[in-house]
Protein backbone atom coordinates (compact mmCIF):
# COMPACT_ATOMS: atom_id res chain seq x y z
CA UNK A 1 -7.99 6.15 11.72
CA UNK A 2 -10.58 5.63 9.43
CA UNK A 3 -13.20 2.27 10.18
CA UNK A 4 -12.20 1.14 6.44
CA UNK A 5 -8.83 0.97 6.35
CA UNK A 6 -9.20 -0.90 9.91
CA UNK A 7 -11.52 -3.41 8.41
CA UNK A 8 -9.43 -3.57 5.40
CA UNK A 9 -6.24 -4.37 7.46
CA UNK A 10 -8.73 -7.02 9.11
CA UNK A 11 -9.73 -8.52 6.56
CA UNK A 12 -6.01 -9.13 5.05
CA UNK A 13 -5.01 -11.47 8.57
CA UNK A 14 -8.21 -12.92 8.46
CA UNK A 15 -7.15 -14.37 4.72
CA UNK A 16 -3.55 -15.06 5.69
CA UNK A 17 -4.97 -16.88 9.26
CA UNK A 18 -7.60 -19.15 7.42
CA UNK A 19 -4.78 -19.88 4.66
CA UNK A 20 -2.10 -21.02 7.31
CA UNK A 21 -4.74 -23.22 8.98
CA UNK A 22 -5.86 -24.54 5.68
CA UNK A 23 -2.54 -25.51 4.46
CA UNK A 24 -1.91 -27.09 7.97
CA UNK A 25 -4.89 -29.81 7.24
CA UNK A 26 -3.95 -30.40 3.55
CA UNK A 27 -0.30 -31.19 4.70
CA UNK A 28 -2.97 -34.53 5.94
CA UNK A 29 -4.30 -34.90 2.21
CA UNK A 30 -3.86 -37.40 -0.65
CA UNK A 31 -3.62 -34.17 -2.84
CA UNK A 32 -1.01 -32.88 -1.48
CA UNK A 33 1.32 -31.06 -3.98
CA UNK A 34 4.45 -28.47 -2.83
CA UNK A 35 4.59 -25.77 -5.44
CA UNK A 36 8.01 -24.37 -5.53
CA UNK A 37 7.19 -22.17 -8.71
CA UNK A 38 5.71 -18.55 -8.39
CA UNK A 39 1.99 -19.41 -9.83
CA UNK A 40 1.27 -22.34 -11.42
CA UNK A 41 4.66 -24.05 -10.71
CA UNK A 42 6.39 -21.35 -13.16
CA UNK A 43 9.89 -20.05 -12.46
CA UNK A 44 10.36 -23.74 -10.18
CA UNK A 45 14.25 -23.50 -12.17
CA UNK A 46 15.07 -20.97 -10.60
CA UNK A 47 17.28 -20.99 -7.44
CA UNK A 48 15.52 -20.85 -4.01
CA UNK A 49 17.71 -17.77 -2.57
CA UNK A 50 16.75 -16.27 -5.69
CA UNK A 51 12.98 -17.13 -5.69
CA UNK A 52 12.32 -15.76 -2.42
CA UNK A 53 14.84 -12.87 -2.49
CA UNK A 54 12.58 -11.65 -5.38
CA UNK A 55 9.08 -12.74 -3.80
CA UNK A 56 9.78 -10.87 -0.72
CA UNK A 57 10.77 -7.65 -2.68
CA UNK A 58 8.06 -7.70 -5.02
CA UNK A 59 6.10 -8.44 -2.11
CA UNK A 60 7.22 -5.14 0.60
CA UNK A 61 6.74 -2.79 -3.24
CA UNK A 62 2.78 -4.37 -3.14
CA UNK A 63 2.10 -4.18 0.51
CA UNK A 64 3.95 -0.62 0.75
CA UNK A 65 1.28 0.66 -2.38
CA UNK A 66 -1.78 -1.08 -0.82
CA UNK A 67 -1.65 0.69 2.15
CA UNK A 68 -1.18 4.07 0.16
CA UNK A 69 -4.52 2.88 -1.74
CA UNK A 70 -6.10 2.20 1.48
CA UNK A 71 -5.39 5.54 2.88
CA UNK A 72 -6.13 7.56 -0.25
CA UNK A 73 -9.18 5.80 -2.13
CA UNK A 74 -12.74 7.37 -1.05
CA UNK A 75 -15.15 6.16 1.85
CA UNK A 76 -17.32 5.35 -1.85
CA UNK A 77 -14.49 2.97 -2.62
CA UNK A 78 -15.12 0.87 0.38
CA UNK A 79 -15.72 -2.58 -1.55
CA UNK A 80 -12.73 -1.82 -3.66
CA UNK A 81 -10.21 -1.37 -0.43
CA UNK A 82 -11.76 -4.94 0.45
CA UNK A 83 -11.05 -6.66 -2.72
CA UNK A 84 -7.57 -5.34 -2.32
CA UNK A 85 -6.87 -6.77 1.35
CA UNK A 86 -8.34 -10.37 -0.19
CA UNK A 87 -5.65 -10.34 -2.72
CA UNK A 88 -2.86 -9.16 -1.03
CA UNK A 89 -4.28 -11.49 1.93
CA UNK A 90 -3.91 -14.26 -0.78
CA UNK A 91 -0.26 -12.88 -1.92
CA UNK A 92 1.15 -12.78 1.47
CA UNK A 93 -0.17 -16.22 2.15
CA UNK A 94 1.97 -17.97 -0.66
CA UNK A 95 4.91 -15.36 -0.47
CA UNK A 96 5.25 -16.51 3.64
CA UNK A 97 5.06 -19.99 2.71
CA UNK A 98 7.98 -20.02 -0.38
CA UNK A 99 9.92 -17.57 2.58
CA UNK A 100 9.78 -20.14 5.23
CA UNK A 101 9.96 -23.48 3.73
CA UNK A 102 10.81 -22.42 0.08
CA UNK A 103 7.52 -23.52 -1.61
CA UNK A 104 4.10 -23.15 -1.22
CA UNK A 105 1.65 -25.86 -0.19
CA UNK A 106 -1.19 -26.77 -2.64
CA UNK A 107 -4.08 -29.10 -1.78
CA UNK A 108 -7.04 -28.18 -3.78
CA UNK A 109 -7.41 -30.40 -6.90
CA UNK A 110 -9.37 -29.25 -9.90
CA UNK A 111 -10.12 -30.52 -13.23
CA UNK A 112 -11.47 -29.28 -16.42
CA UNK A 113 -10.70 -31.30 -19.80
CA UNK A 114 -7.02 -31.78 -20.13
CA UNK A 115 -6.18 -29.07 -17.27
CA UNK A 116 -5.15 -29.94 -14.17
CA UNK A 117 -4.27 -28.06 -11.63
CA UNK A 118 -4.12 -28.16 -7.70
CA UNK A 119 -4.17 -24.75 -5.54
CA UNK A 120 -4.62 -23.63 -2.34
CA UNK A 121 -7.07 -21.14 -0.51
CA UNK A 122 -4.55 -17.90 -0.98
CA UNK A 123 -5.28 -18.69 -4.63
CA UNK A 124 -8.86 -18.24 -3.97
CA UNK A 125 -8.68 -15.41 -1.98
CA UNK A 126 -6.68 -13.35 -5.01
CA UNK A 127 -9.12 -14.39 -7.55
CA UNK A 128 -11.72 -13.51 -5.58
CA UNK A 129 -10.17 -9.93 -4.67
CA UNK A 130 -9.24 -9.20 -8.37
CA UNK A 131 -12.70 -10.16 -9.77
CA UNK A 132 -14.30 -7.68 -7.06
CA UNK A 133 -11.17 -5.07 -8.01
CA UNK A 134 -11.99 -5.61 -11.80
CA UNK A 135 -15.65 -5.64 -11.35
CA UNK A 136 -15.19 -1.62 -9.36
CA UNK A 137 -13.12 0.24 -10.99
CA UNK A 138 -15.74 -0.89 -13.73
CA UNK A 139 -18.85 0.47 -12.26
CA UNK A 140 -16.81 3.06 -10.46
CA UNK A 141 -14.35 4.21 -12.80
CA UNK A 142 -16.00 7.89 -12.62
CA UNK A 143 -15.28 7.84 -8.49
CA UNK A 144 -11.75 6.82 -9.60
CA UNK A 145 -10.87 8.71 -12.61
CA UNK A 146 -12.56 11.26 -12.67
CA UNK A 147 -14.26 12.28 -8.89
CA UNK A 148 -15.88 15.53 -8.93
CA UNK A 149 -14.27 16.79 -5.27
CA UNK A 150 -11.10 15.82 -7.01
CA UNK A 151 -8.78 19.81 -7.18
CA UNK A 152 -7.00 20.91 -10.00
CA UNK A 153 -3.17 19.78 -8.70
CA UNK A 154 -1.60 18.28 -6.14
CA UNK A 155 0.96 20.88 -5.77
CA UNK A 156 -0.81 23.47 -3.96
CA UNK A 157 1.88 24.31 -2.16
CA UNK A 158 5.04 23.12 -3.51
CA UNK A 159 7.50 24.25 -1.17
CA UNK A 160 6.26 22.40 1.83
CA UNK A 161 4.84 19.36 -0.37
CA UNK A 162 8.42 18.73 -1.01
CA UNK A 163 9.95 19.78 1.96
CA UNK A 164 7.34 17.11 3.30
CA UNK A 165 7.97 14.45 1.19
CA UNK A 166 12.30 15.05 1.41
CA UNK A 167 12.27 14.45 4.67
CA UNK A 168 10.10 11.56 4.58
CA UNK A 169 12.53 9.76 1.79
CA UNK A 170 15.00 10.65 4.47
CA UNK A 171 13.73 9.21 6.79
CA UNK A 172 13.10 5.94 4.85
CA UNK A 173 16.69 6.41 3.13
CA UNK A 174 18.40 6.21 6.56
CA UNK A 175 16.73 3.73 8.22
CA UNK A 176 17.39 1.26 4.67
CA UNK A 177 21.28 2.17 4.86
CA UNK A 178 21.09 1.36 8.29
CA UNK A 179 19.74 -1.83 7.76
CA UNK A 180 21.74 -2.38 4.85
CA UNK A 181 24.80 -1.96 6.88
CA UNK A 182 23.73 -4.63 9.80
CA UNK A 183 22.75 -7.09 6.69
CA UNK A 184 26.04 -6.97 4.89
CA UNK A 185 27.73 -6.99 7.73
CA UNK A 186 25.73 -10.09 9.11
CA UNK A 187 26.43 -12.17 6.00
CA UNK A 188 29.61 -11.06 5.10
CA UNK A 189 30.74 -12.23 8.83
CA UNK A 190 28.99 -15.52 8.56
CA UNK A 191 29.97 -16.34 5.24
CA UNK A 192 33.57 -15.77 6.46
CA UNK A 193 33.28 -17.98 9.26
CA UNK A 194 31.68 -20.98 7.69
CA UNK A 195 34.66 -20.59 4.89
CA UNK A 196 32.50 -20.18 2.16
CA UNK A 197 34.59 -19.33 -1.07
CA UNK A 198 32.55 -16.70 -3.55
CA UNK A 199 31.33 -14.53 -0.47
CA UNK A 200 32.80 -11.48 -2.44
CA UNK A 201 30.86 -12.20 -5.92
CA UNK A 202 28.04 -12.70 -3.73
CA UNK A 203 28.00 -9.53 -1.25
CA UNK A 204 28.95 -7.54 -4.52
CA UNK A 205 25.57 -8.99 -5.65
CA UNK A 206 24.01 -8.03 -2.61
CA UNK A 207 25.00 -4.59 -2.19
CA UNK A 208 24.17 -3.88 -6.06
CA UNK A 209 20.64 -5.34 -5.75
CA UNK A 210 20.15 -3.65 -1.89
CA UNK A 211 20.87 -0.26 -3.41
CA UNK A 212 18.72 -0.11 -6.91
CA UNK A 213 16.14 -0.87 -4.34
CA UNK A 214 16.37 1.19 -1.47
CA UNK A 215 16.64 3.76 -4.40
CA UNK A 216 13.64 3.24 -6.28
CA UNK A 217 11.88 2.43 -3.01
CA UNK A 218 12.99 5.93 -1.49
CA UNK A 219 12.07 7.50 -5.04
CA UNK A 220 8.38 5.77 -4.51
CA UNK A 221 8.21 7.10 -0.59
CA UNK A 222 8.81 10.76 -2.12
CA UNK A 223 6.02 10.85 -4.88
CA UNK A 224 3.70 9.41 -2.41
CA UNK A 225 4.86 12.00 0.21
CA UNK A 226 3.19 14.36 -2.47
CA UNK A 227 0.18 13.01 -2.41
CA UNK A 228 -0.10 12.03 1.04
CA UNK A 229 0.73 15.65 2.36
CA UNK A 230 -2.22 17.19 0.01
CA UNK A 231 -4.55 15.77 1.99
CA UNK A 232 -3.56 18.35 4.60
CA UNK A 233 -1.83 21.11 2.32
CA UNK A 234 -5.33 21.30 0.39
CA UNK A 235 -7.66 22.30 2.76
CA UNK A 236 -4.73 24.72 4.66
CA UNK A 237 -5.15 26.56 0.60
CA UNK A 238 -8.42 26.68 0.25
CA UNK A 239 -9.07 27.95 3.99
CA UNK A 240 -6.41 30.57 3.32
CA UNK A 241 -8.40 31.43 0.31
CA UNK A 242 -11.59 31.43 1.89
CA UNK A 243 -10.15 33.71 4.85
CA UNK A 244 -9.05 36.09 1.54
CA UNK A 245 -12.36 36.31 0.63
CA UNK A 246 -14.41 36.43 3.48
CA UNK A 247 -12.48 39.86 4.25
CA UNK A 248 -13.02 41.50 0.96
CA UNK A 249 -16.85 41.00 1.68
CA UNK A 250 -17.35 37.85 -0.14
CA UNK A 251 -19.31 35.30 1.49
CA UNK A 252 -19.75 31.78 0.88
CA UNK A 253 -19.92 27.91 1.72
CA UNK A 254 -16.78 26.52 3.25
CA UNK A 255 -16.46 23.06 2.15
CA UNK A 256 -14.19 20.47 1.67
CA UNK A 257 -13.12 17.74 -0.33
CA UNK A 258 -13.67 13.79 0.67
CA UNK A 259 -10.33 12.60 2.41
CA UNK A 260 -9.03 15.54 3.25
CA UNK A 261 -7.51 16.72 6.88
CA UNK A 262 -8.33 19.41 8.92
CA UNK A 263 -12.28 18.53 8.92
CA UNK A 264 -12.31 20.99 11.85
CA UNK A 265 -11.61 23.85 9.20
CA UNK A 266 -15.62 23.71 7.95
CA UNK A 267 -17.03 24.32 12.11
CA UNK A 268 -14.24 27.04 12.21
CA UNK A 269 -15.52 28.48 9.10
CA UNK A 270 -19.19 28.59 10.30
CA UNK A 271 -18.32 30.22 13.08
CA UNK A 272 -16.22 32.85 11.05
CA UNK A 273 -19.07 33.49 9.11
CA UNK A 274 -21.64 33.70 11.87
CA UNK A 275 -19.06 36.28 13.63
CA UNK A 276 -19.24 38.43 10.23
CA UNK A 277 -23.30 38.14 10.00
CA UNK A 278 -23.46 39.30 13.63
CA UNK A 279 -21.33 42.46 13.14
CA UNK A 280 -23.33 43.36 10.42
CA UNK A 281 -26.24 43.38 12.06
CA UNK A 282 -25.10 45.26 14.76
CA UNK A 283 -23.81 47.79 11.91
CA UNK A 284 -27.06 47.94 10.11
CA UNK A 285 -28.90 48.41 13.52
């Protein structure tokens, strides 16, 4: 695993840890203030089941791309990966908070003119992250956009990039409708029991909302499949294409592209070519 994504991951509990012990000594403070909106206090009308329902869903959609960034950005985008572990760091902090107790707990006053407003350290930790994300793929919008090791497509070989990335989705696609299963169950049991009336308007809610998302959720798992399994379907082509051309005669540099698997490939192709130097020295001798 690479010492980036490690320190990434590191960094992300060391902003949710310092946030849970911060808002543990403002509970203390005069300026204590319970925000049971998203940011800002907005969307506070809106029910609590349906507040965090939607937090924590928004929230498993952010965390589930952040570690795809963190596995697929450059070593060059090291500061980047970091100013993406701060914010989500920060987003996690306020998303547990409004999942356990319903709101999130602010304690930091600050003033400017007729604005007022009172926030908390995961607030600091996501502006901080998005001013370093905005201020990278700035300078390094070449590295992003445009990187020179970067190939042509990501299909270089579609029949086991998809065969890849199907089973993968069905993998994820099971487990969810297993899940799913154990949570309707769950509720629809419990509601029973405690005699609650609407528990059929309400499980029909729940099992239309569970399976738009375990859709587009599986449908996100399968186009990152593709990308994920060119890291090692890549340098399996151009090796195969190298092998092609180092028996028609033609020699040259074996080298592959930042990220990609298989580093082993370049000392296996040195030796290749060493082996083809040496019998042609013996041939010319």
């Amino acid at each position: 695993m690479k010492k980036d994504f490690v320190y990434s991951l590191v960094i992300f509990s060391v902003c949710l840890l310092v946030d849970q012990l911060t808002k543990s000594w403002g509970l203390s403070l005069n300026t204590l203030k319970f925000n049971e909106g998203v940011i800002f206090g907005l969307y506070g009308d809106l029910s609590k089941t349906l507040r965090i329902i939607t937090l924590c869903s928004v929230f498993g959609f952010l965390f589930f791309l952040y570690l795809i960034l963190l596995y697929l950005l450059p070593a060059q985008l090291r500061q980047l990966k970091y100013g993406l572990s701060l914010l989500m760091g920060g987003i996690f902090g306020n998303v547990l908070d409004r999942t356990l107790w319903g709101k999130s707990i602010d304690f930091i006053p600050f003033s400017l003119g007729d604005i007022n407003i009172v926030f908390n350290m995961a607030d600091v930790f996501q502006w901080i992250g998005a001013a370093i994300i905005i201020y990278k793929v700035i300078k390094k919008e070449k590295v992003i956009w445009y990187p020179d090791n970067q190939r042509g497509q990501y299909l270089v070989n579609p029949k086991e990039q998809i065969l890849f990335s199907l089973k993968l989705s069905a993998i994820v696609l099971c487990s969810s409708l297993l899940l799913g299963i154990f949570c309707f169950t769950f509720f629809r049991t419990t509601m029973t029991d405690w005699g609650f009336r609407h528990y059929n308007q309400v499980m029909m809610s729940f099992a239309i909302a569970y399976i738009c998302l375990t859709l587009a959720f599986t449908l996100l798992v399968f186009f990152a499949g593709l990308i994920i399994s060119h890291k090692s379907a890549g340098p399996l082509y151009a090796f195969e294409l190298y092998v092609e051309d180092l028996l028609k005669g033609q020699r040259r540099k074996f080298i592959l592209r930042d990220g990609d698997n298989y580093r082993h490939l370049e000392q296996v192709a040195n030796q290749l070519e060493q082996h083809f130097e040496e019998q042609d020295k013996d041939k010319a001798s």
